[in-house]
N, C-alpha and C. Protein backbone atom coordinates (compact mmCIF):
# COMPACT_ATOMS: atom_id res chain seq x y z
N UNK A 1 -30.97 32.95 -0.07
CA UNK A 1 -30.20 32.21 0.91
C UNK A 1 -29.47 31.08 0.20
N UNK A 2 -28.38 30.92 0.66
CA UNK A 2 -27.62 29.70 0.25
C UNK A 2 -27.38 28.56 0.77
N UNK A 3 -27.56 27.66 0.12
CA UNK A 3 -27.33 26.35 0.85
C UNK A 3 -26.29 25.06 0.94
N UNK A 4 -25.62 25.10 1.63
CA UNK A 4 -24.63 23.68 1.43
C UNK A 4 -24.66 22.83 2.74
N UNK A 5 -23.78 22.22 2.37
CA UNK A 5 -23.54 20.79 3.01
C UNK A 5 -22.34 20.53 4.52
N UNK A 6 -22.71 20.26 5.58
CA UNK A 6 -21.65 19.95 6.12
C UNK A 6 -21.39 18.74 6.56
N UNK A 7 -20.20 18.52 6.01
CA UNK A 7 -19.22 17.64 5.67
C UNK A 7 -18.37 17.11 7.00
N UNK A 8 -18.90 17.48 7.94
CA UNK A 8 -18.28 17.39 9.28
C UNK A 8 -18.49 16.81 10.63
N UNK A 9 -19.52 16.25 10.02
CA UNK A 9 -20.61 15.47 11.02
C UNK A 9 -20.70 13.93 10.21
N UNK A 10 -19.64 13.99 9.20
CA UNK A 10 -19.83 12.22 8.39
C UNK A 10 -19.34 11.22 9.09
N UNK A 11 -19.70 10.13 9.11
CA UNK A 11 -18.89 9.27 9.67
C UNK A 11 -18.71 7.92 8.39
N UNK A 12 -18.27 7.16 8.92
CA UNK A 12 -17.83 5.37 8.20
C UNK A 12 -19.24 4.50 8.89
N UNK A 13 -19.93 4.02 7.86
CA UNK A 13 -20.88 3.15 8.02
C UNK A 13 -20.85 2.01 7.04
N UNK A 14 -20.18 1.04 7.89
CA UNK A 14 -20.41 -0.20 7.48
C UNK A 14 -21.73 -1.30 7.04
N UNK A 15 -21.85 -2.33 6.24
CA UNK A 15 -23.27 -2.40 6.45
C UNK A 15 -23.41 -3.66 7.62
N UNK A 16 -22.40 -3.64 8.27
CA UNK A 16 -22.70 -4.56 9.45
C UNK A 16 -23.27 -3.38 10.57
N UNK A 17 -23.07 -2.42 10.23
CA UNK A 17 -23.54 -0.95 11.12
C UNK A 17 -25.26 -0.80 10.97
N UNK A 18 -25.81 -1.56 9.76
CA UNK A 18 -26.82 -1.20 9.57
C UNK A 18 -27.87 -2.13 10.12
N UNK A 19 -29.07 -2.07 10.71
CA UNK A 19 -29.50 -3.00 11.65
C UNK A 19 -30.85 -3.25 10.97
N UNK A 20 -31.43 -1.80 10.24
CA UNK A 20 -33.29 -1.78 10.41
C UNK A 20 -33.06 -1.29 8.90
N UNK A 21 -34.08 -1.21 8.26
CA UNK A 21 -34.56 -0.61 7.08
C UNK A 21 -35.40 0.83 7.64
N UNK A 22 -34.77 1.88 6.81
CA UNK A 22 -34.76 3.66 7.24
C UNK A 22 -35.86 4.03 5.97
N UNK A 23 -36.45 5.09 6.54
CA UNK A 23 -37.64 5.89 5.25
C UNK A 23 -37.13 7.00 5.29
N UNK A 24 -37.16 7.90 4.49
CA UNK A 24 -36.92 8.94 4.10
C UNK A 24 -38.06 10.20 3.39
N UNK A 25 -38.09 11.08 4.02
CA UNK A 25 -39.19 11.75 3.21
C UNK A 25 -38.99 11.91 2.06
N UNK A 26 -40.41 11.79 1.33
CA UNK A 26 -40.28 11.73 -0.22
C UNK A 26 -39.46 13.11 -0.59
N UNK A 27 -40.04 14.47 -0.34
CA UNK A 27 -39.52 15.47 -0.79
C UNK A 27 -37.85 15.29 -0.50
N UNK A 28 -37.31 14.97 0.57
CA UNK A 28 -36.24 14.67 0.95
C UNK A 28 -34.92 13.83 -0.14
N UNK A 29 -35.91 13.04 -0.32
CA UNK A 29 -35.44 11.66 -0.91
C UNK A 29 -35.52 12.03 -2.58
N UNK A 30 -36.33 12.96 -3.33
CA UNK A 30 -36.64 13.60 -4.56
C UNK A 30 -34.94 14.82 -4.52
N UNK A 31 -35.05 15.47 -3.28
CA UNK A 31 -34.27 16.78 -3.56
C UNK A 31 -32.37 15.97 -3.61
N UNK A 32 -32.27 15.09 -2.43
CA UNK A 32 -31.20 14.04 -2.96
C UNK A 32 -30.99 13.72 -3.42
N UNK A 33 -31.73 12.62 -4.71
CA UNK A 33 -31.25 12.30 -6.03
C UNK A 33 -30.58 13.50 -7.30
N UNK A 34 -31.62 14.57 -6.68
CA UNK A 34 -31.51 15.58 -7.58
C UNK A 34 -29.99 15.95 -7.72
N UNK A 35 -29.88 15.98 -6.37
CA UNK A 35 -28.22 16.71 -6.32
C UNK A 35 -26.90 15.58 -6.06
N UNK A 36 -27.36 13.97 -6.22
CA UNK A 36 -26.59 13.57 -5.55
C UNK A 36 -24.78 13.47 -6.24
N UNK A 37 -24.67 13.52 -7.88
CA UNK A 37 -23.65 13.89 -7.84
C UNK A 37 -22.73 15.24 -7.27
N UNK A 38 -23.82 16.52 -7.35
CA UNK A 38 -22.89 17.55 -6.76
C UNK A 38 -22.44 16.78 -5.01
N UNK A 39 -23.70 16.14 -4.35
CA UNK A 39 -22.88 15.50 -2.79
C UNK A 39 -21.49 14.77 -3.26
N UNK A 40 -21.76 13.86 -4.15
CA UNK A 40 -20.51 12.83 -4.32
C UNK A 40 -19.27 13.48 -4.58
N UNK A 41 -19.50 14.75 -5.57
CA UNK A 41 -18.34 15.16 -5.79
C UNK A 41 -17.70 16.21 -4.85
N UNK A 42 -18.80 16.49 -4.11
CA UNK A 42 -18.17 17.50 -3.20
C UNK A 42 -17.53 16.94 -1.85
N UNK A 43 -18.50 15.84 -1.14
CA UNK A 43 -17.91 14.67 -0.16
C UNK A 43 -16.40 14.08 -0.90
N UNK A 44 -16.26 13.91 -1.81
CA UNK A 44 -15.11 13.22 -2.42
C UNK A 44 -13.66 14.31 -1.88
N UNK A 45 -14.12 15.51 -2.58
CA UNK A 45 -13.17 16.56 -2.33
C UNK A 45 -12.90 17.14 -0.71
N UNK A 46 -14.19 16.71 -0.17
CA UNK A 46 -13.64 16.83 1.33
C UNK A 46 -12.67 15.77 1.38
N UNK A 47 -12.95 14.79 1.64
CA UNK A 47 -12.12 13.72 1.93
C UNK A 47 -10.80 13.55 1.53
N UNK A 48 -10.48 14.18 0.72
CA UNK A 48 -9.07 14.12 -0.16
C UNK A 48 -8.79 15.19 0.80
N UNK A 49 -9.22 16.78 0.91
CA UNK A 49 -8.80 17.45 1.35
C UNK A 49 -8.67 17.12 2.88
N UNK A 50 -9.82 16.81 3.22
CA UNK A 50 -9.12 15.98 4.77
C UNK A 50 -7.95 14.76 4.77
N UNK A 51 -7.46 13.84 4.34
CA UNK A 51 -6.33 13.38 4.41
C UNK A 51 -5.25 14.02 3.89
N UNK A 52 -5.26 15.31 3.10
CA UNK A 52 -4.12 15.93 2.83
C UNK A 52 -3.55 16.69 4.16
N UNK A 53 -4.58 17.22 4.42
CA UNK A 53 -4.31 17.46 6.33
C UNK A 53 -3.77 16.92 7.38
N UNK A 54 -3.73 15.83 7.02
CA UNK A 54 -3.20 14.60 7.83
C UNK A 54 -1.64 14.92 7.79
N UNK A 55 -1.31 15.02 6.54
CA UNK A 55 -0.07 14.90 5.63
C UNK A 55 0.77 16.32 6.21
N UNK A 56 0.05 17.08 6.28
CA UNK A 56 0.93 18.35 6.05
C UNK A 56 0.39 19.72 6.90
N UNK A 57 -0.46 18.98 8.31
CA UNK A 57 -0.43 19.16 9.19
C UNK A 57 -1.31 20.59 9.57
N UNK A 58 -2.00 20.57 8.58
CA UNK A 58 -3.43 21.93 8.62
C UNK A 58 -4.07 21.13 9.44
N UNK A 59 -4.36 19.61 9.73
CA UNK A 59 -5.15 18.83 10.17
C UNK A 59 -5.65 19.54 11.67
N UNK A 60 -4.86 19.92 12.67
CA UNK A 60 -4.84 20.76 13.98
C UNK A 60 -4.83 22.37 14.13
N UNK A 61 -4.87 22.66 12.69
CA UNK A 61 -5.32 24.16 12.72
C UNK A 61 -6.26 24.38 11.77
N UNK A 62 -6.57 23.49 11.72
CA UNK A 62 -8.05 24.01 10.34
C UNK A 62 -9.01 23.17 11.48
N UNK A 63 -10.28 23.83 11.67
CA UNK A 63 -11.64 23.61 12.50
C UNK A 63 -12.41 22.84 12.13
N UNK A 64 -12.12 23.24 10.51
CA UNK A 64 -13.26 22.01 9.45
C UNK A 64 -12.55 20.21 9.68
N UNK A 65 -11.35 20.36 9.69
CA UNK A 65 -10.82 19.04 9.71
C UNK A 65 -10.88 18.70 11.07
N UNK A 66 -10.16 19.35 12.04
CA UNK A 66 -10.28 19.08 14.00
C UNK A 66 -11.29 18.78 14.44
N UNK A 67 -12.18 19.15 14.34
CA UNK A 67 -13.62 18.95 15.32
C UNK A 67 -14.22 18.00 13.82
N UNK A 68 -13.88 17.04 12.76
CA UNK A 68 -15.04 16.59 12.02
C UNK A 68 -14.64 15.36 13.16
N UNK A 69 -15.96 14.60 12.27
CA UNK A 69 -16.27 13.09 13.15
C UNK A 69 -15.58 12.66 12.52
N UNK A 70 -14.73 12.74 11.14
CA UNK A 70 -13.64 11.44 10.19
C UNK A 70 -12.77 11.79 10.86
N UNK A 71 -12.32 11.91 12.00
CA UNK A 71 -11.04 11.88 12.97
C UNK A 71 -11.10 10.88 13.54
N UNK A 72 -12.09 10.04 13.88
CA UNK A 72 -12.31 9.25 14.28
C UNK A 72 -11.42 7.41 13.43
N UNK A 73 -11.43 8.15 12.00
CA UNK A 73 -12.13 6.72 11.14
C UNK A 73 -11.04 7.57 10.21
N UNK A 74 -9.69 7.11 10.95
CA UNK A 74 -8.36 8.28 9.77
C UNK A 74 -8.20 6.85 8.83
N UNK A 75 -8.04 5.53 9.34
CA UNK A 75 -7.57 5.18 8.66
C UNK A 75 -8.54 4.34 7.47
N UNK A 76 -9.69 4.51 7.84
CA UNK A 76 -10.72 4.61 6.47
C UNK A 76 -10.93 5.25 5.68
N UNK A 77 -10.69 6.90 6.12
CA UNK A 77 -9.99 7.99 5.53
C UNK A 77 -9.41 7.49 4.38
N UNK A 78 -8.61 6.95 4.70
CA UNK A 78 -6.85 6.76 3.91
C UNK A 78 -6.93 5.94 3.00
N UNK A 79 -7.67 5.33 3.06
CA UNK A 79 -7.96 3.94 2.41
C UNK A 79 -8.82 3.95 1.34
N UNK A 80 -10.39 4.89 1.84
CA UNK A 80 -11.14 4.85 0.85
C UNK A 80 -10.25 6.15 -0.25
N UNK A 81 -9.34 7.02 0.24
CA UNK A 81 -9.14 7.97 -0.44
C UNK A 81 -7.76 7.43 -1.42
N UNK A 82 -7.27 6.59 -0.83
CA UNK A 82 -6.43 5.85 -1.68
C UNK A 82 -6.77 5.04 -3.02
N UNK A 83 -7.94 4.36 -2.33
CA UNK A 83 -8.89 3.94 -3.66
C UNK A 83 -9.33 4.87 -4.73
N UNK A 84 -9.75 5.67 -4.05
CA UNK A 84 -10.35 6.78 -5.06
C UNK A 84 -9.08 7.48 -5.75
N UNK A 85 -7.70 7.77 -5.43
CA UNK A 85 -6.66 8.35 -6.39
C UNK A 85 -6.56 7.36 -6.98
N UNK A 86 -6.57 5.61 -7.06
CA UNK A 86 -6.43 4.84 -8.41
C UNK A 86 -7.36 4.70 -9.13
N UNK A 87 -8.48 5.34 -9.20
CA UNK A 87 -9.53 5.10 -10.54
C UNK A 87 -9.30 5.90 -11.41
């Protein structure tokens, strides 16, 4: 069986968003580190690929981009992804 990630249920969390201190199961919290650059790099490439959508208008015919929760939070979108093309 294969396993990935969906990328479509992310949202923008500020840390004024954050209220309590969260636990995580160890196994949980072990199998995350493990992979967390493949998340970073793969979350990264959503995100680019979701504001290119924006641009050139797959944004309303692609399902992965329409129904995600970063529809919400376009112009954090834009911003963090702007940052990320100048490094």
């Amino acid at each position: 069986m294969k396993y990935g990630f969906d990328f479509t249920k992310a949202v923008v969390v500020q840390q004024s968003d954050i209220e309590c201190q969260c636990t995580i199961d160890k196994k949980e919290w072990v199998e995350l580190n493990k992979n967390l650059m493949t998340i970073a790099t793969n979350f990264t490439d959503y995100l680019k690929k979701f504001a290119a959508s924006l641009e050139n208008s797959d944004f309303s015919k692609l399902p992965v981009f329409k129904y995600s929760s970063l529809q919400y939070f376009i112009g954090d979108v834009k911003s963090v992804v702007s940052s990320i093309s100048s490094m």
